[in-house]
C-alpha atoms as a PDB file:
ATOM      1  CA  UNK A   1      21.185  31.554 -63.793  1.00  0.00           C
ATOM      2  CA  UNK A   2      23.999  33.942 -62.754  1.00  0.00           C
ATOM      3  CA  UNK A   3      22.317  34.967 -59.642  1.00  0.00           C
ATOM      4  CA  UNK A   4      23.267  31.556 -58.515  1.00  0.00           C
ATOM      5  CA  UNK A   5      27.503  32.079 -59.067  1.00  0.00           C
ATOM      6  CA  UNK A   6      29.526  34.091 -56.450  1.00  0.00           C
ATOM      7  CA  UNK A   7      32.377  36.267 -58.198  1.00  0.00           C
ATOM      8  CA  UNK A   8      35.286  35.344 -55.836  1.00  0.00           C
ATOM      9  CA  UNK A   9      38.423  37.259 -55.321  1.00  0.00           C
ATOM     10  CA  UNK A  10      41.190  36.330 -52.892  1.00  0.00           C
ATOM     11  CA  UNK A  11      43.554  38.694 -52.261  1.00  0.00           C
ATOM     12  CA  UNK A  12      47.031  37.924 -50.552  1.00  0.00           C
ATOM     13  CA  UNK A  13      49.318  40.968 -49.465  1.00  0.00           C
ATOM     14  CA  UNK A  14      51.885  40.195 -52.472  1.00  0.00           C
ATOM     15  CA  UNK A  15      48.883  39.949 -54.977  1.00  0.00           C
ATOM     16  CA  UNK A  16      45.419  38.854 -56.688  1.00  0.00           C
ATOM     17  CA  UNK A  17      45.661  35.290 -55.848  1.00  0.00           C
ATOM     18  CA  UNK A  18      42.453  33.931 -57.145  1.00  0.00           C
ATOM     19  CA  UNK A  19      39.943  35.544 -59.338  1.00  0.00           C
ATOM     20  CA  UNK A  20      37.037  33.464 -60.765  1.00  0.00           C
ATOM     21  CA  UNK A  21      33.749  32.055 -59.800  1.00  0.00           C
ATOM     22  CA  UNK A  22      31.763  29.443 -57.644  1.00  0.00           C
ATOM     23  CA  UNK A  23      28.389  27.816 -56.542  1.00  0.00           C
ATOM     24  CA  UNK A  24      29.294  27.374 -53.036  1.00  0.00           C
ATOM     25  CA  UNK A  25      31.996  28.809 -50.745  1.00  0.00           C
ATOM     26  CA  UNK A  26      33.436  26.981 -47.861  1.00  0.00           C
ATOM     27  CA  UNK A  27      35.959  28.614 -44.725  1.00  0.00           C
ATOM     28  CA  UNK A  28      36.549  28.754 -41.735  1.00  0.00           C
ATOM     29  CA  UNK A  29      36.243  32.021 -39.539  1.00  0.00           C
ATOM     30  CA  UNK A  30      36.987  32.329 -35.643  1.00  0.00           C
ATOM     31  CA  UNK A  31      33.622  31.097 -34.720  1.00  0.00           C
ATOM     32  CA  UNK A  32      33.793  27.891 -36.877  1.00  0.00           C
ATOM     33  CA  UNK A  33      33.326  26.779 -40.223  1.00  0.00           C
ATOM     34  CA  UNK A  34      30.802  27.867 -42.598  1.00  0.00           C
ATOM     35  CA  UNK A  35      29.526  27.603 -45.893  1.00  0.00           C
ATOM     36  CA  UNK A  36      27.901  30.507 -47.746  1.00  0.00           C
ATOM     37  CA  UNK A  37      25.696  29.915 -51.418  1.00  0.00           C
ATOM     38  CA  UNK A  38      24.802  33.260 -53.491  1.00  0.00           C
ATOM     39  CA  UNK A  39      22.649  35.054 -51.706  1.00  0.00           C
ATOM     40  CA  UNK A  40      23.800  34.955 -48.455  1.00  0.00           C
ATOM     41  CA  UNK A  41      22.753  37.815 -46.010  1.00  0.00           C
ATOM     42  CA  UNK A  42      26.197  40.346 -46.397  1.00  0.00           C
ATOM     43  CA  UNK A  43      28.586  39.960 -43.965  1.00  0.00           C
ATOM     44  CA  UNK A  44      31.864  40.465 -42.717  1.00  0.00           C
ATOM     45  CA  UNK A  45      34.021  37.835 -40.823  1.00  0.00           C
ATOM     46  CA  UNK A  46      37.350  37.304 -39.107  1.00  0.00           C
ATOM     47  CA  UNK A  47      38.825  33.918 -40.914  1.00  0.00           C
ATOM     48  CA  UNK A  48      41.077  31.434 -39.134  1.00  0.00           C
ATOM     49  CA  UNK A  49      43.817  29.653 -40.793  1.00  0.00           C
ATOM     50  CA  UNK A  50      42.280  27.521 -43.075  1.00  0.00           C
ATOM     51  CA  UNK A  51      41.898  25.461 -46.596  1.00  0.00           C
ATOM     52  CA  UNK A  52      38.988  27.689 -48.287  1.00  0.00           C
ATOM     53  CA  UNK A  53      37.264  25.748 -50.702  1.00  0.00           C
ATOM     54  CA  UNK A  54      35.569  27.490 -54.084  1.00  0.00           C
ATOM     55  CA  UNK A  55      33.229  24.500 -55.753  1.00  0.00           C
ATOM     56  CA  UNK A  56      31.976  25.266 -58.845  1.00  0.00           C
ATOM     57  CA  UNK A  57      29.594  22.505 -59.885  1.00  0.00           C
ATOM     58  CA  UNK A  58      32.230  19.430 -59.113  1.00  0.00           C
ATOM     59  CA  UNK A  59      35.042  21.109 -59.265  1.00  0.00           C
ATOM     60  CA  UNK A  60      36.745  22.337 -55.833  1.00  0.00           C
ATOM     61  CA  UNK A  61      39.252  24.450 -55.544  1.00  0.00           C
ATOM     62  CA  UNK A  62      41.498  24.447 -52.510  1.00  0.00           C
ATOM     63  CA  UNK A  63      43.032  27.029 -50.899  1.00  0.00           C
ATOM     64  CA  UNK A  64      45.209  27.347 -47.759  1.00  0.00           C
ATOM     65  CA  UNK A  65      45.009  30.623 -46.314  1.00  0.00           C
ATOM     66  CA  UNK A  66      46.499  31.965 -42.710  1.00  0.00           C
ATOM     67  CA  UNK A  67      44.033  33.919 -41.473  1.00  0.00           C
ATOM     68  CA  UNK A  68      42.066  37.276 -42.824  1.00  0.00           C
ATOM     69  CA  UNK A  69      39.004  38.473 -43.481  1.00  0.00           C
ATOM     70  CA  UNK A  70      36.162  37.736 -45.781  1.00  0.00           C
ATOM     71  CA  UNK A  71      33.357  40.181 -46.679  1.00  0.00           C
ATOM     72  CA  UNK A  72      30.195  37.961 -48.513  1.00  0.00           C
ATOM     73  CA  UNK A  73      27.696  40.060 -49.791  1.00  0.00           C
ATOM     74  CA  UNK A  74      24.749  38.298 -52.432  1.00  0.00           C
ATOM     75  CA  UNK A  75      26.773  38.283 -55.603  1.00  0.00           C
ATOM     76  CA  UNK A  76      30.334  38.267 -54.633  1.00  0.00           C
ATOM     77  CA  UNK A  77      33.247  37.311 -52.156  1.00  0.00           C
ATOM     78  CA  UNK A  78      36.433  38.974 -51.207  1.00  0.00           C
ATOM     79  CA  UNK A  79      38.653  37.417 -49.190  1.00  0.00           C
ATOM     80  CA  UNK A  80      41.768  39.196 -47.707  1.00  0.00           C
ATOM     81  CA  UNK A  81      44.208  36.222 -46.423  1.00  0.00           C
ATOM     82  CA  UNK A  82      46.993  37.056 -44.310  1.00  0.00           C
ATOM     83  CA  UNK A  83      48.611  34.264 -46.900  1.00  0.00           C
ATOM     84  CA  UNK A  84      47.256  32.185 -49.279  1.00  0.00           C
ATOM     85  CA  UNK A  85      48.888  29.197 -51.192  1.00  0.00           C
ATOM     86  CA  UNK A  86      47.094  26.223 -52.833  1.00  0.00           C
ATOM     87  CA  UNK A  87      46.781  23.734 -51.551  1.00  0.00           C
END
């Protein structure tokens, strides 16, 4: 159902980089990497530079970011990236 898809924005300071969806989101903050499904408890984390992956069934998107911040609450993602590029 659609309680198991994560709307996912990633936001770079020159624009809306990404904008879609995914069943599983993967990055890296300061304290190491992690992996987050729908649902997750909210948070808020300081990312390290990274490739942040989006998988949507098989499909994995790749993105390098520098660094940022990513807020997870049950239904969505935002990430801020310092940079982001793909990768």
């Amino acid at each position: 159902g659609m309680a198991d898809v994560f709307e996912v924005k990633i936001i770079s300071p020159e624009q809306l980089f990404y904008e879609g969806t995914g069943t599983f989101v993967e990055f890296t903050t300061v304290e190491g990497r992690m992996g987050v499904y729908p649902n997750h408890i909210p948070l808020t984390t300081v990312l390290a530079p990274c490739v942040l992956k989006v998988h949507e069934g098989e499909d994995v998107k790749k993105i390098e970011i520098s660094g940022g911040f990513a807020e997870v609450l049950k239904d969505r993602i935002t990430v801020l990236a310092e940079s982001a590029e793909w990768k």
